[in-house]
Protein backbone atom coordinates (compact mmCIF):
# COMPACT_ATOMS: atom_id res chain seq x y z
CA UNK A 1 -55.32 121.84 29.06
CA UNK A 2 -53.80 117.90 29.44
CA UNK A 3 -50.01 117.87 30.59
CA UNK A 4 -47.90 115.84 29.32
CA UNK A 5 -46.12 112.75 31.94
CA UNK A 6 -43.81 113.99 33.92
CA UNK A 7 -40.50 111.14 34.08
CA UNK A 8 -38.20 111.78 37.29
CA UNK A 9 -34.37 110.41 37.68
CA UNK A 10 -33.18 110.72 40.88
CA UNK A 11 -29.98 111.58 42.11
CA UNK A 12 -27.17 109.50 43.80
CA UNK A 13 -27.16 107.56 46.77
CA UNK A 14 -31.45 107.85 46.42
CA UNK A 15 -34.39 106.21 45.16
CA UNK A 16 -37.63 106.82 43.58
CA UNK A 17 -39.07 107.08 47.16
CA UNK A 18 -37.84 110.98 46.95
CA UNK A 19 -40.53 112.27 44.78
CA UNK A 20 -43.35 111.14 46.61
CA UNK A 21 -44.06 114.24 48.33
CA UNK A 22 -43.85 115.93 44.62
CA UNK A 23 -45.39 113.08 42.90
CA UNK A 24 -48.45 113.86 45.54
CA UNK A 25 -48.88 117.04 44.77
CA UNK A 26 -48.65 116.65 40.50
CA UNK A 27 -51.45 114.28 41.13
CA UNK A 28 -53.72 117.03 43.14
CA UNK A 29 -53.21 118.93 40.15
CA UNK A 30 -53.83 116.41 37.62
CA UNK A 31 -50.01 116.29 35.94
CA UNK A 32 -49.43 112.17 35.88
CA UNK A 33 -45.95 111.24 36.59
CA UNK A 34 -43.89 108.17 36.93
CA UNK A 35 -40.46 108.15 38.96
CA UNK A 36 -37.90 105.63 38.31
CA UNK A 37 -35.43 103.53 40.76
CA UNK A 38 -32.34 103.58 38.86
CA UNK A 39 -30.64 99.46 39.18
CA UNK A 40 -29.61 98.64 42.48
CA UNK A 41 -31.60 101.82 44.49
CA UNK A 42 -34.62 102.21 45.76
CA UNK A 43 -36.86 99.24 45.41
CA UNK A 44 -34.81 97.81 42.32
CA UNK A 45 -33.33 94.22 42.46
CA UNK A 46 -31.09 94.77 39.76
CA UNK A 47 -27.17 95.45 40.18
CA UNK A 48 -25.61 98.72 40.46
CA UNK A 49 -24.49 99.82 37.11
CA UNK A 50 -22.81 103.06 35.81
CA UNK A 51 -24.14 106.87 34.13
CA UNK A 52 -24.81 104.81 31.11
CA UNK A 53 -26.06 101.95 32.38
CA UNK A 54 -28.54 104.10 34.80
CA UNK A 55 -29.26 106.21 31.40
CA UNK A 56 -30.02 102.61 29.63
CA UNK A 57 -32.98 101.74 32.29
CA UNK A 58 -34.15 105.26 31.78
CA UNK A 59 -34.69 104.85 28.45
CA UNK A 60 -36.25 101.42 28.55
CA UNK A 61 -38.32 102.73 30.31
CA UNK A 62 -39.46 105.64 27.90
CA UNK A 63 -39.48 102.97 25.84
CA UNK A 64 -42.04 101.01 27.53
CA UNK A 65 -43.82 104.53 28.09
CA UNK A 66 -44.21 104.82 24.50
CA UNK A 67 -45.56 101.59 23.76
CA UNK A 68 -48.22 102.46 26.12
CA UNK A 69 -49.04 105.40 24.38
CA UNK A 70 -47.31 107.89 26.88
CA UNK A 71 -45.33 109.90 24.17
CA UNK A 72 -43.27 113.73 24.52
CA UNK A 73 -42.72 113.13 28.26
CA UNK A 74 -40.87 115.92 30.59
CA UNK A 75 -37.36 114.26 31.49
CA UNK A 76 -36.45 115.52 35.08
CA UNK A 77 -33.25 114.82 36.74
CA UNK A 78 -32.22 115.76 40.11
CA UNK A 79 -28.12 116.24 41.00
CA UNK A 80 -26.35 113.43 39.23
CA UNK A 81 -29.80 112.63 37.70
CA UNK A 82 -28.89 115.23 35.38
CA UNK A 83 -26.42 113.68 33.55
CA UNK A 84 -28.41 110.21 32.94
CA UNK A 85 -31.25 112.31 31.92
CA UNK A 86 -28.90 113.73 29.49
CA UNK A 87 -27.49 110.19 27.97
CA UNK A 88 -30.97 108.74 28.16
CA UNK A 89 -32.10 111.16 25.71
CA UNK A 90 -29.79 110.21 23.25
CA UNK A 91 -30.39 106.54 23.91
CA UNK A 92 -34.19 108.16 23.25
CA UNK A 93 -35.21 110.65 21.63
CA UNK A 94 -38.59 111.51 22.08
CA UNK A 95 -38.34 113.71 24.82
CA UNK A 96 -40.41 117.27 25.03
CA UNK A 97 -38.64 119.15 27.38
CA UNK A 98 -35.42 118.22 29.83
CA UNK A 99 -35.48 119.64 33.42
CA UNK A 100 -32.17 120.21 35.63
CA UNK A 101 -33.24 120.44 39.39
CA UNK A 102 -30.25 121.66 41.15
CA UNK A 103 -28.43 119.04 38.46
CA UNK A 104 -25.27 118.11 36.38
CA UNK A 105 -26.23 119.63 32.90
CA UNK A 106 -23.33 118.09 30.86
CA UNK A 107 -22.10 118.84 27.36
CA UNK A 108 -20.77 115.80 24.74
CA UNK A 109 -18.07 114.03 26.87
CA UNK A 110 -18.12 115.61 29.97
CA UNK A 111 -18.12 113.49 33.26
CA UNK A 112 -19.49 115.18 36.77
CA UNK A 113 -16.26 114.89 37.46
CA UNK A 114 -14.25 116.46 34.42
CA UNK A 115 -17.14 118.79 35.05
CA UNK A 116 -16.34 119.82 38.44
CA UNK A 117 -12.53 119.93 37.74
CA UNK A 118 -13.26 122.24 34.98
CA UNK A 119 -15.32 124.78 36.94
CA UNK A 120 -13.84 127.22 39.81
CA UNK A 121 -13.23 125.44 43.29
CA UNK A 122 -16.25 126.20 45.25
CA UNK A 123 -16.22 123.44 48.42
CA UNK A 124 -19.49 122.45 49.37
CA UNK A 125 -20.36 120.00 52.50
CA UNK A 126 -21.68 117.01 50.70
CA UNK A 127 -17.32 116.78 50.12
CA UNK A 128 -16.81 115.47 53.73
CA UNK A 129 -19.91 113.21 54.37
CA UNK A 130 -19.12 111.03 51.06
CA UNK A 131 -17.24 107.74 52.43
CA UNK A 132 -15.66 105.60 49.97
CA UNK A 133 -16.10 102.11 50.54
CA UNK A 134 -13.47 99.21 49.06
CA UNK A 135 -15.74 97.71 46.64
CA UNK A 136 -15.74 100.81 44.34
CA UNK A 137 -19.42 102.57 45.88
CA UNK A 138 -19.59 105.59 48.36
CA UNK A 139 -21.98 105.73 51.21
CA UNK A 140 -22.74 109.19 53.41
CA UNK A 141 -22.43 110.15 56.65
CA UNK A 142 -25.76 111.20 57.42
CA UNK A 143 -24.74 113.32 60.17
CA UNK A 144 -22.95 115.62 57.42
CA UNK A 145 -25.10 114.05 54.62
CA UNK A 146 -28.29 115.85 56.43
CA UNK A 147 -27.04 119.43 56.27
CA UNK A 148 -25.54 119.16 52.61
CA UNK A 149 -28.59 117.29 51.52
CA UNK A 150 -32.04 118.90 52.97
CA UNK A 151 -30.43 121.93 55.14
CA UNK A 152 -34.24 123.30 54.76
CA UNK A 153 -36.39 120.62 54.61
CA UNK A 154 -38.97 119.45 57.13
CA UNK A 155 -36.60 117.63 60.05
CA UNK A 156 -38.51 114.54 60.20
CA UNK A 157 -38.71 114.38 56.41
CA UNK A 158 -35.19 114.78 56.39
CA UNK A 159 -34.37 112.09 58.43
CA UNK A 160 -37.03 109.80 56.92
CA UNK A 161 -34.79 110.18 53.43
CA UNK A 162 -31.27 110.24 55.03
CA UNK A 163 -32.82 106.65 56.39
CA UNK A 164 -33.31 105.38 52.88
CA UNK A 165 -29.75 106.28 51.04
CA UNK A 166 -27.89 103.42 49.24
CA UNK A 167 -24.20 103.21 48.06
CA UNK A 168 -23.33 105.14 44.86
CA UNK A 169 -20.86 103.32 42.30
CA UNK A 170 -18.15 105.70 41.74
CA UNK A 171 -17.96 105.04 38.24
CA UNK A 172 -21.31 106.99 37.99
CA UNK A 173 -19.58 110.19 38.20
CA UNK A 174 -16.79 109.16 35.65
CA UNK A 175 -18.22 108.01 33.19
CA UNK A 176 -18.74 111.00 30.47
CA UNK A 177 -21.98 111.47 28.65
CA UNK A 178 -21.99 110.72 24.93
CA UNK A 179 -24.21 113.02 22.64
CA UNK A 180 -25.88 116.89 22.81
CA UNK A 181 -29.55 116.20 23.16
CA UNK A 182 -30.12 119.84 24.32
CA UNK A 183 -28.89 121.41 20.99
CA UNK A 184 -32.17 120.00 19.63
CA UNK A 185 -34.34 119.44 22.97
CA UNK A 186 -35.85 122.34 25.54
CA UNK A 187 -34.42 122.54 28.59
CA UNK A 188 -35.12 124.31 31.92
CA UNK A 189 -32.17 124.52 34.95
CA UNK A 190 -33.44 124.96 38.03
CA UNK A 191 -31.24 126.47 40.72
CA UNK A 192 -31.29 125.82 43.97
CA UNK A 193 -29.48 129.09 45.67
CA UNK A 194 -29.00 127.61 49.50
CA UNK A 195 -27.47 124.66 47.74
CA UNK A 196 -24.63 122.63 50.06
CA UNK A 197 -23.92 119.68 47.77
CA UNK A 198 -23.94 120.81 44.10
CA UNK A 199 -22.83 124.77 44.45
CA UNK A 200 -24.90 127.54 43.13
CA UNK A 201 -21.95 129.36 41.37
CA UNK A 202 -21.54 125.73 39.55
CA UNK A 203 -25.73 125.54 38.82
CA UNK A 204 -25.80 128.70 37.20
CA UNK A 205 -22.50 127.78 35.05
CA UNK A 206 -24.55 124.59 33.80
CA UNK A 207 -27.80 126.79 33.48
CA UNK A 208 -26.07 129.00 31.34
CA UNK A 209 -26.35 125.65 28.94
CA UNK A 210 -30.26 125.61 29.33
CA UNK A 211 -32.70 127.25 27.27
CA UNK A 212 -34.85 128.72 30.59
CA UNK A 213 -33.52 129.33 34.22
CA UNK A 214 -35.82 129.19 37.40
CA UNK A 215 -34.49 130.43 40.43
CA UNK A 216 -35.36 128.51 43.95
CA UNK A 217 -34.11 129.57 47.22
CA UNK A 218 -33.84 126.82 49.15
CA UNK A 219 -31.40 123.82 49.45
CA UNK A 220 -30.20 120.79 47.13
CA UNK A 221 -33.77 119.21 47.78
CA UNK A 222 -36.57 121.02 46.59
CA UNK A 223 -38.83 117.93 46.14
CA UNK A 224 -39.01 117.90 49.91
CA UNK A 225 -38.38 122.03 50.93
CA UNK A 226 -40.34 123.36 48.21
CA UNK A 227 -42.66 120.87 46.90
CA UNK A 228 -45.31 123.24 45.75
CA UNK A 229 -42.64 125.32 43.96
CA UNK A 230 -41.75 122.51 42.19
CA UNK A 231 -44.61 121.40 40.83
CA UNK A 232 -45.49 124.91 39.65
CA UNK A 233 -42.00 124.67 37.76
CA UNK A 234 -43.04 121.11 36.38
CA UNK A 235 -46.53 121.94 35.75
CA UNK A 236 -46.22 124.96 33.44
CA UNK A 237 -43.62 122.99 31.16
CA UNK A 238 -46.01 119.90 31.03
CA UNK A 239 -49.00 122.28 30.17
CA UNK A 240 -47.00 124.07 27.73
C-alpha cells in the first residue's frame, strides 16, 4: 500500500535537523517525508516571525507540495509545532490527517499561553532553563534544557541537538490560533508520559481534543528516544 508524505513542524528553539533520525527510518520503510525549518531556525535565512507567520511558511509550503503533485499529506507537529500545524491548516486545507507529538493541540483562539493558564499548574523543568533575552526571543540553558528536553534520549544525540537550538520569539507562544481545522480534519495526540517540558496531565487534556490517542513512554523527544515507535505511529496513519 503507498503512504501518503509525511510534513513535520518542529518545535521551538529547533530546526528541521531534529527529524533526521525519524526521517531515516520513514525512508527504510518507504513513507517519504519532508521536514520544514520554520523562518529564522534551522538552516532558514529568513527572519524570525510569529505562530502565524511560522503557520504561513507551513502552508506555502503545502502549497508548493501540491503543485508538485504531493496532495492529502500527514501534518505533524512537535511541542509548539502543534499549534502552527493547527493555523497552517486553516491557511490550507488539504490536509489528511493532523498529528500532535507531545504538542499544543489548540482550540479557535487559544494561545500556548492562554492554554497553559487555563489548565491546572503542573511545573515542569523546561520553566527554569528558558532565558529571556532583551530583544523579545528566549534562549535555553542547556544544562537544564537537556533534562527537560531528551531526559531519555541517546547522550551524545542529546547533546548533538542541545548544540543546534536557536532563540524562540516570544510572541510565538502568544499569539492565539485562528480557526478549528480538527472539527473537520483527523487527528492523532501522541503522549509522551516521561514528559519534562510540556506535562503529561496537560497532553492528555489536549488529547482529549483528538480523534485517536497513542501512548509513548518516554520523554518530550520521541524523534530521538523512540524513533522506531514513531514511525510505527506515522506509518499506520500514512498507510491508512
Amino acid at each position: 500500500m503507498s503512504a501518503r508524505h509525511v510534513v513535520l513542524v518542529h518545535g521551538a528553539w529547533h530546526g528541521a535537523w531534529c527529524w533526521s533520525a525519524l526521517q531515516a527510518e520513514l525512508d527504510r520503510r518507504g513513507v517519504p517525508s519532508i521536514a520544514i525549518d520554520l523562518p529564522g531556525h534551522g538552516a532558514s535565512t529568513a527572519p524570525l516571525t510569529d505562530m502565524h507567520g511560522d503557520a504561513r511558511c507551513v502552508a506555502d509550503t503545502l502549497s508548493v507540495l501540491h503543485d508538485r503533485g504531493v496532495t492529502d499529506p500527514v501534518l505533524v507537529g512537535h511541542s509548539y509545532g502543534g499549534a502552527v500545524i493547527s493555523q497552517a491548516a486553516v491557511f490550507h486545507p488539504d490536509v489528511a490527517h493532523l498529528v500532535y507529538v507531545a504538542a499544543f493541540a489548540l482550540n479557535d483562539g487559544e494561545s500556548v499561553m492562554s492554554a497553559l493558564v487555563s489548565f491546572p499548574p503542573a511545573p515542569v523543568g523546561l520553566q527554569a532553563a528558558m532565558v529571556g533575552r532583551d530583544d523579545g526571543t528566549s534562549v535555553l540553558d542547556p544544562d537544564l534544557a537537556g533534562p527537560a528536553l531528551y531526559g531519555n534520549s541517546d547522550p551524545v544525540a542529546a547533546a548533538a541537538a542541545l548544540a543546534r537550538l536557536s532563540p524562540q520569539p516570544t510572541a510565538t507562544v502568544t499569539q492565539p490560533t485562528q480557526g478549528a481545522p480538527r472539527n473537520r480534519i483527523p487527528s492523532t495526540y501522541v503522549v509522551c508520559d516521561r514528559d519534562d517540558a510540556v506535562h503529561p496531565t496537560h497532553q492528555k487534556l489536549m488529547a482529549e481534543r483528538c480523534t485517536t490517542t497513542v501512548v509513548l513512554d518516554t520523554d518530550h523527544s520521541p524523534f530521538l528516544s523512540m524513533v522506531v515507535e514513531t514511525a510505527d505511529i506515522l506509518e499506520s496513519i500514512a498507510r491508512s
